[in-house]
Protein backbone atom coordinates (compact mmCIF):
# COMPACT_ATOMS: atom_id res chain seq x y z
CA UNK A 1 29.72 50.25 -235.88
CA UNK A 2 26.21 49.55 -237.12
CA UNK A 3 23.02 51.16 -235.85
CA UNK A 4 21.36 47.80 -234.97
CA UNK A 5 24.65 46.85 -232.96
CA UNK A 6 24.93 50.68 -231.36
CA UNK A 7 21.28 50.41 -230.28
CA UNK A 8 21.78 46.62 -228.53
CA UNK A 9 24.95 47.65 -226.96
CA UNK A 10 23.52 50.56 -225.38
CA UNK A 11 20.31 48.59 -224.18
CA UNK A 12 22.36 45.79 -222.44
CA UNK A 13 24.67 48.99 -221.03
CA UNK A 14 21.52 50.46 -219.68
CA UNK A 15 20.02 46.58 -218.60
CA UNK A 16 23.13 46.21 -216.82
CA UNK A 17 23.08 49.78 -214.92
CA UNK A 18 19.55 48.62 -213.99
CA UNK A 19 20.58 45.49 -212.39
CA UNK A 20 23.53 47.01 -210.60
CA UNK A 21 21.14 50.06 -209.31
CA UNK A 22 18.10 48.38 -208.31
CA UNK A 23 20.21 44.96 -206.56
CA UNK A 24 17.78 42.46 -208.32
CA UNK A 25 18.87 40.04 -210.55
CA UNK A 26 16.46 37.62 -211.57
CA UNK A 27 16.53 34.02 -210.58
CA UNK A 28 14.59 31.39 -211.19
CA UNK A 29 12.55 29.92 -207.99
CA UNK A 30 14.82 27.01 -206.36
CA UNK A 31 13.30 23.39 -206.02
CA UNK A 32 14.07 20.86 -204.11
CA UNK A 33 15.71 17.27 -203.38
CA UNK A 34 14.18 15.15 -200.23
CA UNK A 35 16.82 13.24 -198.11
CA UNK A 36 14.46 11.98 -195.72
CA UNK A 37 10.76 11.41 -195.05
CA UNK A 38 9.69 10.63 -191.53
CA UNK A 39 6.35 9.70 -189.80
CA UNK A 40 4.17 12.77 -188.49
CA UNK A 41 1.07 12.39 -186.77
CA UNK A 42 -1.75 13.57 -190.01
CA UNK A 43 -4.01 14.54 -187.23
CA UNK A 44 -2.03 17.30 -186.40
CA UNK A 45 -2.90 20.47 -187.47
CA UNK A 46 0.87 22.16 -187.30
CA UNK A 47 1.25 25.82 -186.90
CA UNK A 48 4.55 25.67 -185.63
CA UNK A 49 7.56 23.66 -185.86
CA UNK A 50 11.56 23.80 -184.01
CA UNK A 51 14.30 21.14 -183.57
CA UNK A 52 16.52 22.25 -180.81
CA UNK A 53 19.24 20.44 -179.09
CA UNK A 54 18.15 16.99 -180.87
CA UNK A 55 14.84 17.48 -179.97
CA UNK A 56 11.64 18.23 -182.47
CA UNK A 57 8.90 20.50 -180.82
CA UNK A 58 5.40 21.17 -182.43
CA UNK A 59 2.49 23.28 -181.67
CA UNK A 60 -0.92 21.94 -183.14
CA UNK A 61 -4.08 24.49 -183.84
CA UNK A 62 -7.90 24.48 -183.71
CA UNK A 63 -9.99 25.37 -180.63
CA UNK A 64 -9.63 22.39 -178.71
CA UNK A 65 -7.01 20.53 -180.16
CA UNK A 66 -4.44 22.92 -179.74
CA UNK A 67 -1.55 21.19 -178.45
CA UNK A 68 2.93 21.99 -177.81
CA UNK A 69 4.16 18.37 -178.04
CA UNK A 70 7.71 16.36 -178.46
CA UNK A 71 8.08 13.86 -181.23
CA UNK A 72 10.79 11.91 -181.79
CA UNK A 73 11.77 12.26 -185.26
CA UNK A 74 12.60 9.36 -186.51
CA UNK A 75 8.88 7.13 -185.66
CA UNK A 76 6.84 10.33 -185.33
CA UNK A 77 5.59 8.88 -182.20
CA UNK A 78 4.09 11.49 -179.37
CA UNK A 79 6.51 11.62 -176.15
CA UNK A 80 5.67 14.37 -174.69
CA UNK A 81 2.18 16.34 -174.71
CA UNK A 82 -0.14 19.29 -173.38
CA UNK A 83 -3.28 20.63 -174.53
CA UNK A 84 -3.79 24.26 -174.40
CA UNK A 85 -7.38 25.25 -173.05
CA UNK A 86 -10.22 24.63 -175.79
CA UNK A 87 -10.74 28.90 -176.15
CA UNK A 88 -7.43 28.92 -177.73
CA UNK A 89 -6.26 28.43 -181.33
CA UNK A 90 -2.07 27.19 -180.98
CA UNK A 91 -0.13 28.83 -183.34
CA UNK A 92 3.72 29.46 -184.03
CA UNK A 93 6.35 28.59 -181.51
CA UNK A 94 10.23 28.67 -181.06
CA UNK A 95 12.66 28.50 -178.56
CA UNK A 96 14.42 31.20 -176.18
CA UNK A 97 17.09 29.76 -174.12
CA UNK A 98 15.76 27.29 -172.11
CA UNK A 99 11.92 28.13 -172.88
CA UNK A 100 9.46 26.95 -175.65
CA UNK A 101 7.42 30.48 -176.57
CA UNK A 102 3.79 29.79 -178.55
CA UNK A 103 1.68 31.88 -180.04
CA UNK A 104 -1.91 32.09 -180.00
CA UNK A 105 -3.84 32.36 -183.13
CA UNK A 106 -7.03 35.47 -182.26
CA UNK A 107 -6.73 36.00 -178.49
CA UNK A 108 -3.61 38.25 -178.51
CA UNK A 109 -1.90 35.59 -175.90
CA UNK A 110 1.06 33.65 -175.79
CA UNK A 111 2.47 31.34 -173.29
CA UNK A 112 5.71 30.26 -172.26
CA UNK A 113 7.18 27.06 -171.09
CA UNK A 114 10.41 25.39 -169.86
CA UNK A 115 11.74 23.03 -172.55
CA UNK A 116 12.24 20.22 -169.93
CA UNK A 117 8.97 19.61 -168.38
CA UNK A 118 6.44 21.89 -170.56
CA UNK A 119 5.72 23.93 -167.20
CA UNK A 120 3.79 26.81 -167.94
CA UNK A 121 5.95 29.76 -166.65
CA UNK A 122 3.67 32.95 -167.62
CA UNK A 123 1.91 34.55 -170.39
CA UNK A 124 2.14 37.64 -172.38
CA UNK A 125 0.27 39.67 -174.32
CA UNK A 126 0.23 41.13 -178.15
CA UNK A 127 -1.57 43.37 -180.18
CA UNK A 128 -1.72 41.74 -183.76
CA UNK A 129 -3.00 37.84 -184.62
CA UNK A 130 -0.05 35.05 -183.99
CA UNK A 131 0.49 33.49 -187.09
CA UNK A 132 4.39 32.32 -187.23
CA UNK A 133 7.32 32.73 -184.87
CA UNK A 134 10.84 32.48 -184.89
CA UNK A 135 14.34 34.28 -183.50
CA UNK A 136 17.56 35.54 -184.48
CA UNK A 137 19.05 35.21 -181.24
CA UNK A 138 18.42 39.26 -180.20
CA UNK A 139 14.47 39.30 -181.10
CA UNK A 140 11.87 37.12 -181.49
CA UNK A 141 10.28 37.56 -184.88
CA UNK A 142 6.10 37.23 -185.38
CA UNK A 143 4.09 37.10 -188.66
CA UNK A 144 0.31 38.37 -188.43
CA UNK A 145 -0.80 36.91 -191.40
CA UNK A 146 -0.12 40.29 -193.02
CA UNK A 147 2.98 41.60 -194.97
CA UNK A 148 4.28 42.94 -191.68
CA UNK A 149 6.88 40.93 -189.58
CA UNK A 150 7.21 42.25 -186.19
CA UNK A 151 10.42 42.20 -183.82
CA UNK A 152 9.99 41.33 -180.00
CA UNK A 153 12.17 41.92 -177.02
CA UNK A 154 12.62 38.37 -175.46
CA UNK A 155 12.22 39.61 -171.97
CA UNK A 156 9.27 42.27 -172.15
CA UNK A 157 7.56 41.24 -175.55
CA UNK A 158 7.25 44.73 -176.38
CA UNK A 159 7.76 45.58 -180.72
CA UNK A 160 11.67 46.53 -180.94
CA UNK A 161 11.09 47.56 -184.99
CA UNK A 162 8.75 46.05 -187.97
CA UNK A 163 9.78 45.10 -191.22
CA UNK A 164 7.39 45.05 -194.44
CA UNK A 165 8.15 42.51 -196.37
CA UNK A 166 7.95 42.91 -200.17
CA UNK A 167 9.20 40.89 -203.53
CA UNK A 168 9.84 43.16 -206.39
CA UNK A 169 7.96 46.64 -204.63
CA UNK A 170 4.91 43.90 -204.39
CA UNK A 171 3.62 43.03 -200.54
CA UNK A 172 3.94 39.37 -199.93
CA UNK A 173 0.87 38.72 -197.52
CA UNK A 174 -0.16 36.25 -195.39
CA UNK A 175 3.08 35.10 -194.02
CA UNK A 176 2.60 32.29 -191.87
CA UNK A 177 5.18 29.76 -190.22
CA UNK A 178 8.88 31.26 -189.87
CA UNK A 179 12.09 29.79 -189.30
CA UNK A 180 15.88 32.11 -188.76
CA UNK A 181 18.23 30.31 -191.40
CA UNK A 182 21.96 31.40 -191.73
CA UNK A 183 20.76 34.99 -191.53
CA UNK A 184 17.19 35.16 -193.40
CA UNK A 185 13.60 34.37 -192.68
CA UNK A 186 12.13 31.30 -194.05
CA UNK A 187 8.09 32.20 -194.14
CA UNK A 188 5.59 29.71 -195.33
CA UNK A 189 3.05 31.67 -197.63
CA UNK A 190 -0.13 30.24 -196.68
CA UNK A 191 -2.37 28.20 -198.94
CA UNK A 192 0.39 27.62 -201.33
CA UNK A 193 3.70 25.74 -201.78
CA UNK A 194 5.93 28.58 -201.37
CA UNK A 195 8.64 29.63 -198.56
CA UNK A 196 9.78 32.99 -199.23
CA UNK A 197 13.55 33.82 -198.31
CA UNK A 198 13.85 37.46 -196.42
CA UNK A 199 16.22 39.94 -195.45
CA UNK A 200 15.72 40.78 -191.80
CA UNK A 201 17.01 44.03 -192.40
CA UNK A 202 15.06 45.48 -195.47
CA UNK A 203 12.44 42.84 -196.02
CA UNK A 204 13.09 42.28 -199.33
CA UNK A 205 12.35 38.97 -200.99
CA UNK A 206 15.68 37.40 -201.68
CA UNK A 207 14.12 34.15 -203.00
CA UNK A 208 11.58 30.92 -203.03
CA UNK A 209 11.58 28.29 -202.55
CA UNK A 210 8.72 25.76 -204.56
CA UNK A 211 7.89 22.67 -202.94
CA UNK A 212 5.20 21.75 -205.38
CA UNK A 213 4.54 17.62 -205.10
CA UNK A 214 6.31 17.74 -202.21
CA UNK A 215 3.94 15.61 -200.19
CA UNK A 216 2.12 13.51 -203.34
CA UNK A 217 -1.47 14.65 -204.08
CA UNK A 218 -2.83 11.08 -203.43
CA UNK A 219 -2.02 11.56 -199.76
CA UNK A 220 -4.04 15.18 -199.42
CA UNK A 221 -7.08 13.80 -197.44
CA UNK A 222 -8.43 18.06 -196.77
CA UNK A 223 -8.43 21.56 -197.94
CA UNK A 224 -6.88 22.33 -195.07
CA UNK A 225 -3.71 20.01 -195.29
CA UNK A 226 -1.18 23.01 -196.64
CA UNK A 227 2.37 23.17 -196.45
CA UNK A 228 2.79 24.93 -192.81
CA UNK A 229 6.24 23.79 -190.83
CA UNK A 230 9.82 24.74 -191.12
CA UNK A 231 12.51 23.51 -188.88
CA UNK A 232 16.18 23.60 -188.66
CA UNK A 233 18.56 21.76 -187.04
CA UNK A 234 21.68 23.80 -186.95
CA UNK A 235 23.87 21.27 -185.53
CA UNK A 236 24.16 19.06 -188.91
CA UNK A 237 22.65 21.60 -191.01
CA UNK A 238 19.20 19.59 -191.73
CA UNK A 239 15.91 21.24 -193.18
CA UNK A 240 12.47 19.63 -192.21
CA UNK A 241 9.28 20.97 -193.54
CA UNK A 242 5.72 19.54 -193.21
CA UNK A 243 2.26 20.80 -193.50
CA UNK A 244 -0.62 20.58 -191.70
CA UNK A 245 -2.26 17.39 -191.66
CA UNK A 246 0.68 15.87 -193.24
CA UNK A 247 1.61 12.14 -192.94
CA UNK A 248 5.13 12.84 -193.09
CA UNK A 249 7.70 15.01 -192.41
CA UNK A 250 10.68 16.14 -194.73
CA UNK A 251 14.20 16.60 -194.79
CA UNK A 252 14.84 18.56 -197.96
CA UNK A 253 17.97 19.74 -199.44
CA UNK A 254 17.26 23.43 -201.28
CA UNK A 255 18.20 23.09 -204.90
CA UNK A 256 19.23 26.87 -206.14
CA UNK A 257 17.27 27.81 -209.14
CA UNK A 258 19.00 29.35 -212.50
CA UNK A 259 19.90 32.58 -213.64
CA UNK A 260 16.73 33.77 -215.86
């Protein structure tokens, strides 16, 4: 055996000892095919987004426009609405039994309402900003706009544990709207077209997702109008995503990307 073929074997020997050691192998960012596109209200500035039981819920941000609603999916028309008081920014919200839980954006406060008639049933407090929020069925999960995704106790709200989240050793910041899928977290990154995949247990970036073009540039009418919304219905295994100030609202089929 040659010295040029000695010296390649042993660096794919050691590549391969690399990939096995460190768990990373590297993959190409999936893309995306859209099933559907449905109407959604472009006045609404979504922070948070959940289809439950056949029904799509919404909470809408800004001081004084902050809104939880129901929309029916398929005309994007309003059926159910109420406006949170103008001192409060609305930010992420899931679901917890038989309760819709919201965040709230700088005040540390969240509220929480039955699913059926949107009574308010009480509030609770937190220590970081709401940005995102979704559940695994044990914890609620909250983003703070940081790296840092924090686990709740349902009942008390208090922090069970903390995950950092990280792709590659790097911190992946400003995670914004979440969403529990088949075992990961699906995290908006905010002001770009990216959803991170997580592990809940290390917080380890186990892919993206790039939605680039999703919603065509023409239709962008603000700065503002980023990709911010992830739902899933886990009854037919559907994906919606939208953004803020979006037109319409997407059912998207993930479209793995290739071995690099």
């Amino acid at each position: 055996m040659n010295k040029k073929i000695a010296a390649t074997l042993a660096h794919l020997f050691v590549a391969s000892l690399l990939l096995v050691t460190t768990g990373h192998v590297a993959w190409a960012a999936s893309s995306y095919r859209v099933i559907h596109a449905y109407p959604h209200d472009p006045q609404a500035f979504t922070q948070g987004l959940v289809y439950v039981d056949g029904h799509l819920y919404e909470s809408t941000g800004l001081n004084g426009q902050s809104t939880l609603r129901e929309e029916d999916l398929e005309t994007g028309r309003v059926i159910r609405e109420i406006s949170i008081p103008a001192q409060y920014f609305g930010e992420g919200l899931t679901n917890w039994g038989d309760t819709l839980i919201q965040l709230t954006w700088k005040a540390h406060l969240g509220f929480v309402y039955d699913r059926k008639t949107f009574q308010l049933l009480k509030t609770f407090h937190y220590p970081w900003e709401g940005w995102g929020l979704t559940q695994d069925g044990r914890d609620l999960i909250l983003s703070d706009g940081s790296a840092t995704l924090h686990f709740l106790n349902p009942k008390t709200f208090a922090e069970v544990r903390s995950i950092h989240v990280t792709d590659h050793g790097r911190p992946v910041n400003e995670l914004n709207e979440l969403e529990y899928i088949h075992g990961e977290i699906y995290a908006n990154v905010w002001m770009t077209n990216e959803i991170v995949r997580i592990s809940p247990v290390t917080g380890r970036v186990l892919g993206t997702i790039d939605l680039t073009g999703l919603l065509p540039a023409i239709e962008v009418r603000s700065q503002d109008a980023v990709l911010n919304g992830i739902a899933y219905d886990a009854a037919h295994n559907r994906l919606f995503v939208t953004g803020k100030l979006w037109p319409r609202l997407f059912q998207i089929e993930v479209v793995p990307g290739r071995k690099n």
